[in-house]
Protein backbone atom coordinates (compact mmCIF):
# COMPACT_ATOMS: atom_id res chain seq x y z
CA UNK A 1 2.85 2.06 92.65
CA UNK A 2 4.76 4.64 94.06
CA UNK A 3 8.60 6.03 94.11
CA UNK A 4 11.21 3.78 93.63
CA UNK A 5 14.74 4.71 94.26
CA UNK A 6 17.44 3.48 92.11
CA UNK A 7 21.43 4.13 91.77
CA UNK A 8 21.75 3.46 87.85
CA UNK A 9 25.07 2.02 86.58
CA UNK A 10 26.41 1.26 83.08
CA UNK A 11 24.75 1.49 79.46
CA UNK A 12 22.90 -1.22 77.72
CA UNK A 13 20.73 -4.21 78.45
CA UNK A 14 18.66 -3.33 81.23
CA UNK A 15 19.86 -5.46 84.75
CA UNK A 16 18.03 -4.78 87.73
CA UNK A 17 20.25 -5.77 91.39
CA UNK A 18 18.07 -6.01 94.69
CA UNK A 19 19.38 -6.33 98.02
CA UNK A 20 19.32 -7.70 100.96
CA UNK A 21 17.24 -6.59 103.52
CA UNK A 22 18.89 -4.17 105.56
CA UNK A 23 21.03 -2.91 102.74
CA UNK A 24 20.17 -0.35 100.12
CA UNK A 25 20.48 -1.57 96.44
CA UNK A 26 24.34 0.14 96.58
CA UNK A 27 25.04 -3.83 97.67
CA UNK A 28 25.38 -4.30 94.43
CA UNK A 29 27.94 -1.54 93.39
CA UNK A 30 30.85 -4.49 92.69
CA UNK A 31 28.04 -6.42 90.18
CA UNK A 32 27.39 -3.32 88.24
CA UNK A 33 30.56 -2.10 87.58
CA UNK A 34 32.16 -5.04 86.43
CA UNK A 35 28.92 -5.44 83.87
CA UNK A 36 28.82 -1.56 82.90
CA UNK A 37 30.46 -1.62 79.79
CA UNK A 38 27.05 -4.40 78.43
CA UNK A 39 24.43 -3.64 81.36
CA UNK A 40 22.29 -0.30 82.56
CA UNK A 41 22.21 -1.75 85.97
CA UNK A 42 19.59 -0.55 88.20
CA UNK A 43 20.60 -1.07 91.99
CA UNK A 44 17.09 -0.61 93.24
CA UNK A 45 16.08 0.16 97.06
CA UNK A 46 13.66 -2.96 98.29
CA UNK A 47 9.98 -0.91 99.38
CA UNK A 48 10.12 0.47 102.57
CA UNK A 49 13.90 -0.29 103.34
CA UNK A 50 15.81 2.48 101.85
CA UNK A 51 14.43 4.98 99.70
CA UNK A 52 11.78 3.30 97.67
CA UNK A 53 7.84 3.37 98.97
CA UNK A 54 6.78 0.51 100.59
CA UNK A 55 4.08 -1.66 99.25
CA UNK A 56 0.57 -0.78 100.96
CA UNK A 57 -1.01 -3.81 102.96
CA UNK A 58 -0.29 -7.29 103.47
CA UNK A 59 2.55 -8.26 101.87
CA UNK A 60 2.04 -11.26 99.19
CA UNK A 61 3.68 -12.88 96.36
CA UNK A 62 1.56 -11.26 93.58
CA UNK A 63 2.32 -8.04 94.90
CA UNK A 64 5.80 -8.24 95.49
CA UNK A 65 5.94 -8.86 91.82
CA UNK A 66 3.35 -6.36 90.78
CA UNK A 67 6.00 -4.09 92.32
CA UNK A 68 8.80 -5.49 90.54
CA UNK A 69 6.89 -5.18 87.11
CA UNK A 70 5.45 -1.35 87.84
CA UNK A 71 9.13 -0.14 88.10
CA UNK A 72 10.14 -2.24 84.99
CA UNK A 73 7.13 -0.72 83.52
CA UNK A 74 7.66 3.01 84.25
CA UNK A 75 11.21 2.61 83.14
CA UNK A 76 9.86 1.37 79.69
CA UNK A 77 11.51 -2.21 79.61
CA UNK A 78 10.38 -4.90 77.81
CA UNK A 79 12.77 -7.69 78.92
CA UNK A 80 15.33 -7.87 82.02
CA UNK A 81 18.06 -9.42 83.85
CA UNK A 82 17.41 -10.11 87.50
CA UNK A 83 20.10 -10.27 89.99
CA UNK A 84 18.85 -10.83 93.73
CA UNK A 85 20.53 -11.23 97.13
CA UNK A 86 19.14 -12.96 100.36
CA UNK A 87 15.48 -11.01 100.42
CA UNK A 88 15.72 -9.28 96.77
CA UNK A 89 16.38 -12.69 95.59
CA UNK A 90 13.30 -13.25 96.98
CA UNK A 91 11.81 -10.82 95.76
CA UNK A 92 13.54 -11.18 92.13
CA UNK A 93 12.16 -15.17 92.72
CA UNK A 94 8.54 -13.46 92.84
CA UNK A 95 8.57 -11.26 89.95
CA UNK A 96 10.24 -14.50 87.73
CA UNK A 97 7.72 -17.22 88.76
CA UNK A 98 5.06 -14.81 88.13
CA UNK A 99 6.46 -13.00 84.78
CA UNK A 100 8.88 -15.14 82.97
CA UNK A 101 7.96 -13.27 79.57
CA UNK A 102 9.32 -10.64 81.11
CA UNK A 103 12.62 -12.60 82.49
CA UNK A 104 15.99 -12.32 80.40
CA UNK A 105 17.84 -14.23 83.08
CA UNK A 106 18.05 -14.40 86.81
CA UNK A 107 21.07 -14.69 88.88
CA UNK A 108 20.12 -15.71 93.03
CA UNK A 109 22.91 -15.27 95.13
CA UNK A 110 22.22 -17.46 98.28
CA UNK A 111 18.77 -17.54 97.81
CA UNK A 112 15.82 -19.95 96.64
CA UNK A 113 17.35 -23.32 97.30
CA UNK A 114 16.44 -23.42 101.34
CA UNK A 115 13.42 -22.67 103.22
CA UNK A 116 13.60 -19.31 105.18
CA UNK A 117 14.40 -20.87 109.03
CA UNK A 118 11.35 -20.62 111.65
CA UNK A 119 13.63 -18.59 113.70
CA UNK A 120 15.39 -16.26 111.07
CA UNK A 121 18.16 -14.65 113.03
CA UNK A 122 20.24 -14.32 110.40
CA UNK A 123 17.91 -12.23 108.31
CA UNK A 124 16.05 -10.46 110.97
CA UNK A 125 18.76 -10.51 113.97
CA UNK A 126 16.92 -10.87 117.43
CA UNK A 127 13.34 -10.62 116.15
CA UNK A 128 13.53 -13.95 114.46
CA UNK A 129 13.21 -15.52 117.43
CA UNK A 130 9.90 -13.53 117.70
CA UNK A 131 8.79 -14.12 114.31
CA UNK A 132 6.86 -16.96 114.14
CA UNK A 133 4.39 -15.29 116.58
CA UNK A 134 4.94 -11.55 115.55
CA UNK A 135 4.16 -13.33 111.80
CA UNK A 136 1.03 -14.28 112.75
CA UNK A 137 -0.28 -11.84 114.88
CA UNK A 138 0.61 -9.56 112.03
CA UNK A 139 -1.13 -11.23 109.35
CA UNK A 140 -4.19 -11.24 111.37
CA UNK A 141 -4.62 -7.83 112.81
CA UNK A 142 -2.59 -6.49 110.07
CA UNK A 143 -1.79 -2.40 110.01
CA UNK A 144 -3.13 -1.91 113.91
CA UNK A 145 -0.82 -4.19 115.23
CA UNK A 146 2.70 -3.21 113.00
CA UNK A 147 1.72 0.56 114.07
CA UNK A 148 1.53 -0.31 117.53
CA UNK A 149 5.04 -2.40 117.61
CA UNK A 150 6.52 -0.07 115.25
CA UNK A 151 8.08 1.81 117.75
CA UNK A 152 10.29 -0.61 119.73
CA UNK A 153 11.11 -2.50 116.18
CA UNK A 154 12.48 0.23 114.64
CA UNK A 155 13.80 2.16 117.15
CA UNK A 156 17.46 3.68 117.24
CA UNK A 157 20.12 3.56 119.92
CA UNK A 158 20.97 7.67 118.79
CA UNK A 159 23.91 7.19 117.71
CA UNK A 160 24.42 9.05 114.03
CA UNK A 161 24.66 6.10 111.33
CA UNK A 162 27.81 7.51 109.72
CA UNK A 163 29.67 8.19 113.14
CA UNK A 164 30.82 4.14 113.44
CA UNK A 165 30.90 2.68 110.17
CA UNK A 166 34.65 1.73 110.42
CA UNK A 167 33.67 -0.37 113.61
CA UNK A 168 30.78 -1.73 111.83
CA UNK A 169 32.36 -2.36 108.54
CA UNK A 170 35.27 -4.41 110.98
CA UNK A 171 32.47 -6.11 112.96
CA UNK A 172 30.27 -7.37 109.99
CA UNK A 173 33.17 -8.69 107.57
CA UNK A 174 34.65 -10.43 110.94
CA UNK A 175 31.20 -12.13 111.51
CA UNK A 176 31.59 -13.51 107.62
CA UNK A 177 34.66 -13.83 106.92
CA UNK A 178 35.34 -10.81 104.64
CA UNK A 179 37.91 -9.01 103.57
CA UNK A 180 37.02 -5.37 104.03
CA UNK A 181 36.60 -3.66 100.83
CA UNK A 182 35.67 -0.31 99.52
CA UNK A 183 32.22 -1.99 97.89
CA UNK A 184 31.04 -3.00 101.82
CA UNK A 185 32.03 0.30 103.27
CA UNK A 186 29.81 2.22 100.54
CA UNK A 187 26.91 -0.09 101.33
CA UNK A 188 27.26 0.45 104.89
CA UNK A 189 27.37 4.12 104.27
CA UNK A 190 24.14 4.17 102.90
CA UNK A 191 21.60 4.84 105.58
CA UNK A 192 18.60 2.76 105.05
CA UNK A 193 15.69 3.51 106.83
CA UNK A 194 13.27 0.39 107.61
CA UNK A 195 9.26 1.77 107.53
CA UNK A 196 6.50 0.09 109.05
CA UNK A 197 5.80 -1.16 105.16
CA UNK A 198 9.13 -2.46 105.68
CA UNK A 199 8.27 -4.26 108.45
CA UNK A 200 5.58 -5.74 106.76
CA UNK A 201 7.64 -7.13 103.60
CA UNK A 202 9.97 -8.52 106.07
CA UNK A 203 6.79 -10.81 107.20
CA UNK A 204 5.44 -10.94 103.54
CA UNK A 205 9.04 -12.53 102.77
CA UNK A 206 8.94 -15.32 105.60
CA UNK A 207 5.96 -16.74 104.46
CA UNK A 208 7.21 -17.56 101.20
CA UNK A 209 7.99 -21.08 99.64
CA UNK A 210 11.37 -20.29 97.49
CA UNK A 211 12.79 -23.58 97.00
CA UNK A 212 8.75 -24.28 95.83
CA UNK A 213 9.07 -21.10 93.66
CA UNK A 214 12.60 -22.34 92.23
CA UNK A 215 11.50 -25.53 91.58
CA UNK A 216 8.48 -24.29 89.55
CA UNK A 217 10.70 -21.52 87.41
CA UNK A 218 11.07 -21.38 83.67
CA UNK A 219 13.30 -19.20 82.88
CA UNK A 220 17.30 -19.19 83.00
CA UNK A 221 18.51 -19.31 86.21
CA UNK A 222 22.25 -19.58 88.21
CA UNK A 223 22.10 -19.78 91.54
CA UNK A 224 25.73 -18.68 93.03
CA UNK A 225 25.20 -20.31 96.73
CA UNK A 226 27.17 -20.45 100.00
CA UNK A 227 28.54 -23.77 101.04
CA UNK A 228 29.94 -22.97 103.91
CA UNK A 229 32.08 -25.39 104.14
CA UNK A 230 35.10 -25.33 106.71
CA UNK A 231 33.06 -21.90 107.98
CA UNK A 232 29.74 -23.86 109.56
CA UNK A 233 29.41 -27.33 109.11
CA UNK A 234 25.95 -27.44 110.69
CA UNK A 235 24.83 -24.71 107.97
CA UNK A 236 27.08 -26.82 105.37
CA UNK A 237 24.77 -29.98 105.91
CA UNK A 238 21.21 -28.12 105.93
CA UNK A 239 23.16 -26.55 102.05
CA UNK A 240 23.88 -30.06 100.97
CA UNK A 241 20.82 -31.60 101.77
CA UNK A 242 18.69 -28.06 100.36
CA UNK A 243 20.60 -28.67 97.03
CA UNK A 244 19.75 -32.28 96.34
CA UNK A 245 16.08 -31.58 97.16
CA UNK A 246 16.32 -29.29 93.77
CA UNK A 247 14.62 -30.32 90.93
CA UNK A 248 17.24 -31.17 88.42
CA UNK A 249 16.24 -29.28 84.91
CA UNK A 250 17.82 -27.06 82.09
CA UNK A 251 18.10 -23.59 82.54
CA UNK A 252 19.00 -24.36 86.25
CA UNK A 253 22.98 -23.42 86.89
CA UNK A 254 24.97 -24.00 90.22
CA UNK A 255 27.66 -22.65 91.02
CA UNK A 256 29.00 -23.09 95.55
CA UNK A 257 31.08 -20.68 96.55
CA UNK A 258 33.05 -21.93 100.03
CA UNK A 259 31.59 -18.80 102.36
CA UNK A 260 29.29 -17.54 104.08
CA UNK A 261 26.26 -16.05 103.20
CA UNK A 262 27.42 -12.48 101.23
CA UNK A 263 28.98 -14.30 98.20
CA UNK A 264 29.40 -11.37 95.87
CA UNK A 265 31.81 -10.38 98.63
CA UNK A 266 33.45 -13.10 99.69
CA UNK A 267 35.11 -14.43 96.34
CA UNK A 268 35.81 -12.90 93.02
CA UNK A 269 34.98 -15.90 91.55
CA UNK A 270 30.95 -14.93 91.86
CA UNK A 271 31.19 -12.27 89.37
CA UNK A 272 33.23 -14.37 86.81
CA UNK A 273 30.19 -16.70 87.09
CA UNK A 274 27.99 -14.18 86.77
CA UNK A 275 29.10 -12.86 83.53
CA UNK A 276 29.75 -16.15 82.13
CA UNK A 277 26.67 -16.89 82.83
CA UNK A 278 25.19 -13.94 80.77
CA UNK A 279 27.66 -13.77 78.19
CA UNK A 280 25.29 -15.49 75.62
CA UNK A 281 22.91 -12.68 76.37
CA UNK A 282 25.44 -10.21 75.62
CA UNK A 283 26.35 -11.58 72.54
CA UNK A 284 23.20 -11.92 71.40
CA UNK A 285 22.42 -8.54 70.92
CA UNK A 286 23.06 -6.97 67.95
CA UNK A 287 24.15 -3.66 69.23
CA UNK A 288 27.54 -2.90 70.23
CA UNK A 289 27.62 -2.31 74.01
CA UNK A 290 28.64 1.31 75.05
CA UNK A 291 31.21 1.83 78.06
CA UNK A 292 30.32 3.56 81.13
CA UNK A 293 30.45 7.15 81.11
């Protein structure tokens, strides 16, 4: 595999945070920090979006988690905490059905419990209405065709990244109903670049199952979802009706959080779950856990 690009946060158990697409693994700056005095967290760049190498080829499930477990590798871990957002849940949902020996616990945040929507405009803006053609047209003719749409996909309006981020820090957290915090300007500072590799694991992620792939896991998971309640009560049904199609099991925590989809922004309450959730990890460890430096 090639480079991956991390932001590392905190000493101890090793935690790795991935992102959503569009955002660098900095989307997880308010996680780390309130788990850095128990948790190295590593708040990795998803390939090809950011500053990690995208993964060569069609994207697949076995090789979105053969990417998860080379960095895990090279960074000499035996055992990890996942925490994933939107896409890097997905991707965390890979590495987990595939791996679980290698699974501590896994925290999704709005992710696994509903099928990604034939017209993803959420995730992919205006090319979702595209996508269930561009999808297939891609996983047919593969490289030649993402190289020859690469250009009009990815291309930029000019304007410098850094020049508007107040306007579209104020636009974004009035779309979702957030309160605009120092954590979403830093992630919006980050400039992350979307390759043609990117491209593709943006159509390697819509043709995954993840409520199939959370139904089938084994190892210890919370998922921390949006109910959107009193926000979108057409989103709040297809939630309700995604949540009772789970299979009920131990090891499977839920915890709705009334918002929409960016829950580790929208309500403080996400990260006390989070760390109640792994505070039998961290007291299971015989070492005493070293603050941040």
């Amino acid at each position: 595999m090639g480079k991956y690009h991390a932001v590392i946060v905190g000493k101890g158990r090793p935690l790795i945070f991935l992102p959503a697409g569009g955002f660098s693994g900095l989307e997880g700056l308010n996680i780390a920090e309130a788990l850095a005095d128990h948790y190295e967290c590593h708040l990795l760049d998803l390939p090809g979006m950011g500053r990690s190498e995208g993964i060569k080829g069609r994207v697949t499930l076995s090789k979105i988690a053969a990417w998860v477990k080379a960095y895990i590798e090279r960074n000499e871990m035996e055992k990890v905490t996942l925490v994933g957002h939107s896409m890097g849940g997905g991707l965390a949902l890979c590495f987990a059905s595939l791996f679980p020996n290698h699974v501590e616990k896994l925290v999704l945040l709005d992710q696994g419990h509903k099928r990604i929507p034939r017209f993803p405009t959420s995730e992919f803006g205006p090319l979702g209405y595209a996508a269930p053609l561009i999808n297939g047209l891609e996983y047919i003719w593969g490289h030649s065709f993402v190289k020859r749409i690469e250009r009009f996909l990815l291309s930029s309006d000019g304007e410098a990244p850094e020049a508007n981020i107040e306007k579209q820090v104020k636009v974004f957290c009035e779309k979702y109903g957030l309160k605009a915090t120092d954590y979403i300007k830093r992630a919006f500072e980050e400039n992350v670049e979307i390759t043609k590799e990117g491209l593709r694991l943006m159509f390697g992620y819509y043709r995954l199952n993840l409520p199939k792939l959370l139904n089938r896991l084994s190892v210890p998971c919370l998922l921390i979802y949006a109910s959107y309640e009193r926000v979108d009560p057409k989103e709040a049904h297809k939630t309700k009706k995604a949540i009772l199609r789970l299979k009920k099991r131990d090891g499977l925590s839920l915890c709705a959080i009334n918002s929409h989809h960016y829950v580790h922004w929208a309500d403080e309450r996400c990260i006390e779950k989070i760390k109640e959730f792994l505070r039998g990890t961290i007291s299971s460890s015989n070492e005493k856990a070293p603050s941040i430096h």
